[in-house]
N, C-alpha and C. Protein backbone atom coordinates (compact mmCIF):
# COMPACT_ATOMS: atom_id res chain seq x y z
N UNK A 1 87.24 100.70 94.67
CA UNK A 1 86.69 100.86 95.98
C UNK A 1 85.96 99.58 96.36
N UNK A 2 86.49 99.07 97.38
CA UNK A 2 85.69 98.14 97.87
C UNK A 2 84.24 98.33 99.09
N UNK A 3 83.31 96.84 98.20
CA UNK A 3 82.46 97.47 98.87
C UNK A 3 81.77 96.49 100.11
N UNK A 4 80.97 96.57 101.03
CA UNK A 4 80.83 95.93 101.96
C UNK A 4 79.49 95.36 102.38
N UNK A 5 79.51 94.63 101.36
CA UNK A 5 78.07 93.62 101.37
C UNK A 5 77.08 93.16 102.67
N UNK A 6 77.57 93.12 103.53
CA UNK A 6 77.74 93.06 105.09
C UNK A 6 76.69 94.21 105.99
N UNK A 7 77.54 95.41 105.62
CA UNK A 7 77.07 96.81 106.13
C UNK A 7 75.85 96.93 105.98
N UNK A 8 74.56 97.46 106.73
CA UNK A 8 73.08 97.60 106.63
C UNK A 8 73.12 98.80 105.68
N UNK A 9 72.22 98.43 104.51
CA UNK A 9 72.06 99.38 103.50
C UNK A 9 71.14 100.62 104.04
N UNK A 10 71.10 101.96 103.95
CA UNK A 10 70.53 102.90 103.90
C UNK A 10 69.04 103.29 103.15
N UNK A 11 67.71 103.60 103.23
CA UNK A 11 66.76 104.13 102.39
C UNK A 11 67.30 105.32 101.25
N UNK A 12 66.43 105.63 100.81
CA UNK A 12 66.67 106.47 100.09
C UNK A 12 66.71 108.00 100.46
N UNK A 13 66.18 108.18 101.66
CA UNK A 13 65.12 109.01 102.73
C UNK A 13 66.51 109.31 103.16
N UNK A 14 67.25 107.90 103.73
CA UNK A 14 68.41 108.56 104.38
C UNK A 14 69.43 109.00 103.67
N UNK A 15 69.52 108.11 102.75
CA UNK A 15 71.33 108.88 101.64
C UNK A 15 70.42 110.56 101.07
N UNK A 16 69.43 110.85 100.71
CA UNK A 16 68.86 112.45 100.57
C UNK A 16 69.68 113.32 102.17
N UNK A 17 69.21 112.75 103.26
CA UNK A 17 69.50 113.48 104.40
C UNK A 17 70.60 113.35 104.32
N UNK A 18 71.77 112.63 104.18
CA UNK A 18 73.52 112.58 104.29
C UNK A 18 73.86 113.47 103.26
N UNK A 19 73.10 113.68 102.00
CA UNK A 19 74.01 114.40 101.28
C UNK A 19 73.48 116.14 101.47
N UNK A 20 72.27 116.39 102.06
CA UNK A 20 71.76 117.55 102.48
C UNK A 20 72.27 118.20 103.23
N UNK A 21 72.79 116.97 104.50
CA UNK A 21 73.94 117.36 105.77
C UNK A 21 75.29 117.62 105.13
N UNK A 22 75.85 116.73 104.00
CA UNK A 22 77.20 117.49 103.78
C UNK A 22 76.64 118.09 103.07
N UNK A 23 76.32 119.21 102.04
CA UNK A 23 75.79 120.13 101.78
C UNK A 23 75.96 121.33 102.73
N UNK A 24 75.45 121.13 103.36
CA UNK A 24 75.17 122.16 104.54
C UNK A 24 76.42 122.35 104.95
N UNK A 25 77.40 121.04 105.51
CA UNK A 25 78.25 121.31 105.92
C UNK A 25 79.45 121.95 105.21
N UNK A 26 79.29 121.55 103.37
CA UNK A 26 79.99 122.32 102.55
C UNK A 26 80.06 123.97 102.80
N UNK A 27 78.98 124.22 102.84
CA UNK A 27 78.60 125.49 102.74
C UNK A 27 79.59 126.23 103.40
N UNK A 28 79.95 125.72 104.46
CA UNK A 28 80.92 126.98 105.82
C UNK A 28 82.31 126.38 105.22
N UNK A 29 82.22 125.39 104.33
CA UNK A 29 84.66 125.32 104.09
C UNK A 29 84.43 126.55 103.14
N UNK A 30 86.27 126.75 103.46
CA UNK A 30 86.57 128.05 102.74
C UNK A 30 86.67 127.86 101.34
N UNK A 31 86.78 126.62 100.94
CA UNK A 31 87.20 126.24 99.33
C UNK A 31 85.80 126.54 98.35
N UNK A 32 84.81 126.34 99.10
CA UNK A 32 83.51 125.89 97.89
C UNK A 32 83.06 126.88 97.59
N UNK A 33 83.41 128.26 97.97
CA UNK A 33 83.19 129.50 97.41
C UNK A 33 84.06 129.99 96.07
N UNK A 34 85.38 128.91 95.89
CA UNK A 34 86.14 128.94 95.37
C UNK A 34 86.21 128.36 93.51
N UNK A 35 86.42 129.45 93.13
CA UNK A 35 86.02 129.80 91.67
C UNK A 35 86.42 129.12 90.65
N UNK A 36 86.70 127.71 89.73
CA UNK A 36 87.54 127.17 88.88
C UNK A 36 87.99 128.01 88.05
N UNK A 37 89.38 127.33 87.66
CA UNK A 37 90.10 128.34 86.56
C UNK A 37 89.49 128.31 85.06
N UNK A 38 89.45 129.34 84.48
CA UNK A 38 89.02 129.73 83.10
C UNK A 38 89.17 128.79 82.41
N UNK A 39 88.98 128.03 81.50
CA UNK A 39 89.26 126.94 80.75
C UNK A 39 90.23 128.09 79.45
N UNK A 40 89.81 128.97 79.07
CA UNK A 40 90.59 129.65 78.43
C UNK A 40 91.33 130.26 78.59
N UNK A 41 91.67 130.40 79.75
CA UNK A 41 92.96 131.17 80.07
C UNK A 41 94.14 129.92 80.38
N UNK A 42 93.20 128.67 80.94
CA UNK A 42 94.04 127.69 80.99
C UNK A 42 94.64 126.59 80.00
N UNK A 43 93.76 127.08 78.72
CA UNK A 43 94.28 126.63 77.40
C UNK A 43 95.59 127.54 76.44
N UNK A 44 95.53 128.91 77.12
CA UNK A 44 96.34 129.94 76.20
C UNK A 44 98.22 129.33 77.28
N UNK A 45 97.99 128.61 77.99
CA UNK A 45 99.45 128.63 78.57
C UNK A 45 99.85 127.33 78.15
N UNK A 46 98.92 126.53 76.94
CA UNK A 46 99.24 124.96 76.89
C UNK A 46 100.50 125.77 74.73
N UNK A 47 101.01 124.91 74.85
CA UNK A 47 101.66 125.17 73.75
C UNK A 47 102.26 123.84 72.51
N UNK A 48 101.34 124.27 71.53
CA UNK A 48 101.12 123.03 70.41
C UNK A 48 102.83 122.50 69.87
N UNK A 49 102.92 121.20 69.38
CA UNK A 49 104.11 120.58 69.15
C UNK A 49 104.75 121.61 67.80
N UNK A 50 105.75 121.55 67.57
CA UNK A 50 106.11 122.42 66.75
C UNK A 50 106.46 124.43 66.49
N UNK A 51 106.78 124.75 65.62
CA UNK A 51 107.46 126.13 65.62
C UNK A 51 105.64 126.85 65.30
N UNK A 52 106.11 128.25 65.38
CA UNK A 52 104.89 129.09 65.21
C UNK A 52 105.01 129.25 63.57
N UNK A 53 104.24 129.14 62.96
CA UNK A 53 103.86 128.93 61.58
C UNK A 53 102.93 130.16 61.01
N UNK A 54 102.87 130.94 62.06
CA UNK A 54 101.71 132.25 61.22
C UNK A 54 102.27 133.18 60.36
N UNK A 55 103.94 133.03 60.24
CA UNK A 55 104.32 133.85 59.24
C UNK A 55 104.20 133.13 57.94
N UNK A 56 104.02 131.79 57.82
CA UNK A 56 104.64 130.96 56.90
C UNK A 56 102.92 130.90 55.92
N UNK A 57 103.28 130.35 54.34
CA UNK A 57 101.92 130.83 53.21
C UNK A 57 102.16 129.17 52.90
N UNK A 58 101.45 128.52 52.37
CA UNK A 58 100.96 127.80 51.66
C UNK A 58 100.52 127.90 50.17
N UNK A 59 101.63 126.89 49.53
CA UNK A 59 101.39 127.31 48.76
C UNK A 59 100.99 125.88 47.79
N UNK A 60 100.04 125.56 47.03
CA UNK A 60 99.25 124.13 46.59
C UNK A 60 99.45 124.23 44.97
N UNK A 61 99.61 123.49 44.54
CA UNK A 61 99.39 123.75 42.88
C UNK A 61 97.92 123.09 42.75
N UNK A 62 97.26 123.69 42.70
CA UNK A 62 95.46 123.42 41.96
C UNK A 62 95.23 122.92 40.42
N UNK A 63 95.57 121.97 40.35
CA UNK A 63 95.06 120.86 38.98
C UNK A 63 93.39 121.09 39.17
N UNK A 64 92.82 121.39 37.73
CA UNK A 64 91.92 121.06 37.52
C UNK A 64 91.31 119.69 37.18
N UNK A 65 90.16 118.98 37.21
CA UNK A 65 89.76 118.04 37.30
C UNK A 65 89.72 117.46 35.79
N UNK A 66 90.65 116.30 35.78
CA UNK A 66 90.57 115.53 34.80
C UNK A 66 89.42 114.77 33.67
N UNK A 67 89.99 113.99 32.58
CA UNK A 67 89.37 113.26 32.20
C UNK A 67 88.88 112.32 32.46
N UNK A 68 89.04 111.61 33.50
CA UNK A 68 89.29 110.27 34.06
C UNK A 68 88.90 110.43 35.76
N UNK A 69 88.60 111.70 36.23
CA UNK A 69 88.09 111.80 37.44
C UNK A 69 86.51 112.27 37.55
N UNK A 70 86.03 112.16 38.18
CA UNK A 70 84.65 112.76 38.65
C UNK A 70 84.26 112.66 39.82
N UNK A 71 83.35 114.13 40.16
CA UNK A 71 83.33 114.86 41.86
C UNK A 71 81.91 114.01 42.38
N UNK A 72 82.07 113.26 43.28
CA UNK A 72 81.32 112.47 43.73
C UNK A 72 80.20 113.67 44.41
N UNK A 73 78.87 112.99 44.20
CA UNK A 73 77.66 114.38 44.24
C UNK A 73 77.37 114.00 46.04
N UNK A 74 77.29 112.85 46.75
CA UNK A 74 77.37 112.81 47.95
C UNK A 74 78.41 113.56 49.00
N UNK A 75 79.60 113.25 48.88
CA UNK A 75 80.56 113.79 49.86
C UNK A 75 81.49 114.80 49.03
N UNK A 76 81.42 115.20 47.65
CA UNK A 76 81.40 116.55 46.54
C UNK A 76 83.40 116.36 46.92
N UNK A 77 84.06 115.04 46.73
CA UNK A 77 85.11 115.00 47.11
C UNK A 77 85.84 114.63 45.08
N UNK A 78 86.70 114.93 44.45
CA UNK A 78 86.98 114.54 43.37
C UNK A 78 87.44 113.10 43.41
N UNK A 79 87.05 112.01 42.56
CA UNK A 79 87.97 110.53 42.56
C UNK A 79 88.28 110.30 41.29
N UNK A 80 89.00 108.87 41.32
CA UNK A 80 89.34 108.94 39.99
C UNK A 80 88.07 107.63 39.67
N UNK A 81 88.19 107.48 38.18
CA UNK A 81 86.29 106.84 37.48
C UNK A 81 86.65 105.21 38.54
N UNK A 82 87.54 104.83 39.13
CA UNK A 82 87.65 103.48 39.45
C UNK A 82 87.09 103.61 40.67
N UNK A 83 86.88 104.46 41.06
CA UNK A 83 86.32 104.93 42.53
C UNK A 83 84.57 104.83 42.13
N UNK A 84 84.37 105.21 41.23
CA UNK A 84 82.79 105.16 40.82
C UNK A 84 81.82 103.94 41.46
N UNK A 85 81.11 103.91 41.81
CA UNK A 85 80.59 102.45 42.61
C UNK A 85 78.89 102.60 41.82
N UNK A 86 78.47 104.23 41.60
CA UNK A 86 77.21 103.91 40.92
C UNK A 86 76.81 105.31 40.02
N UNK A 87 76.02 105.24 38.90
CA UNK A 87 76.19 106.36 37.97
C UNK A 87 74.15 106.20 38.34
N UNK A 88 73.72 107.36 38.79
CA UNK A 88 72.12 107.29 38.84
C UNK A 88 71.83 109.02 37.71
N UNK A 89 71.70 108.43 36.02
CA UNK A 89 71.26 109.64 35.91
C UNK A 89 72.52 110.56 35.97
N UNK A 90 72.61 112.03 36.08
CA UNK A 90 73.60 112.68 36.51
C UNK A 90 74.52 112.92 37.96
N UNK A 91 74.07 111.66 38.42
CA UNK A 91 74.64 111.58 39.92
C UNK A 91 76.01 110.59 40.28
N UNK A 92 76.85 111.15 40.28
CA UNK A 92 78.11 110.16 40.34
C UNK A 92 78.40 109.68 41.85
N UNK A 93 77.99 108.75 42.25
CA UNK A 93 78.27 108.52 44.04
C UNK A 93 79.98 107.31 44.03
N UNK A 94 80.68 107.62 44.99
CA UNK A 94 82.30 106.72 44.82
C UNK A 94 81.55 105.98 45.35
N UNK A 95 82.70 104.81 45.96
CA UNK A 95 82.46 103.75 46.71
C UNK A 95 82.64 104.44 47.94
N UNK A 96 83.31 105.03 48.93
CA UNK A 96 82.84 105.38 50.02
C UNK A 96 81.67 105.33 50.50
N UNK A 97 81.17 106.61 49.22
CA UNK A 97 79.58 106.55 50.13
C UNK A 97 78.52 106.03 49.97
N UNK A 98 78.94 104.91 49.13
CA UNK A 98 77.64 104.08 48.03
C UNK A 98 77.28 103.18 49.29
């Protein structure tokens, strides 16, 4: 938007009164009584990439935690000991969060 350096600037007194007057004048259009759509009703018609998956199981093989790994006590994520960045005591922190 261009703007017009030129044009006599307004108080503050007056842009309050211009926007009071459209205000007012809002008031009588037929639209501003007019209700926005649900955000949730307007999210249930959007539809995610891919097939419907709620029949489908997961299934993970769960290894227990090695010799050679340890569960970092900050972000409680498992690494392996090369990840270790500092040993305080019984506190194993990786390098992430060191």
């Amino acid at each position: 938007m261009a703007t017009d350096y030129d044009a006599p600037r307004k108080t503050e007194e007056e842009q309050s009164e211009d926007s009071i007057e459209e205000l007012k004048a809002r008031r009588h259009e037929k639209n501003s009584g007019k209700v926005d759509e649900d955000e949730v009703e307007a999210a249930e018609s959007f539809e995610l990439p891919g097939a419907d998956l709620s029949h489908e199981e997961l299934s993970v093989q769960v290894l227990p935690k090695q010799s050679d790994e340890f569960t970092c006590s900050s972000c409680f994520l498992v690494h392996h000991r090369s990840q270790l960045a500092r040993e305080k005591g019984k506190q194993l922190i990786c390098v992430d969060c060191a």
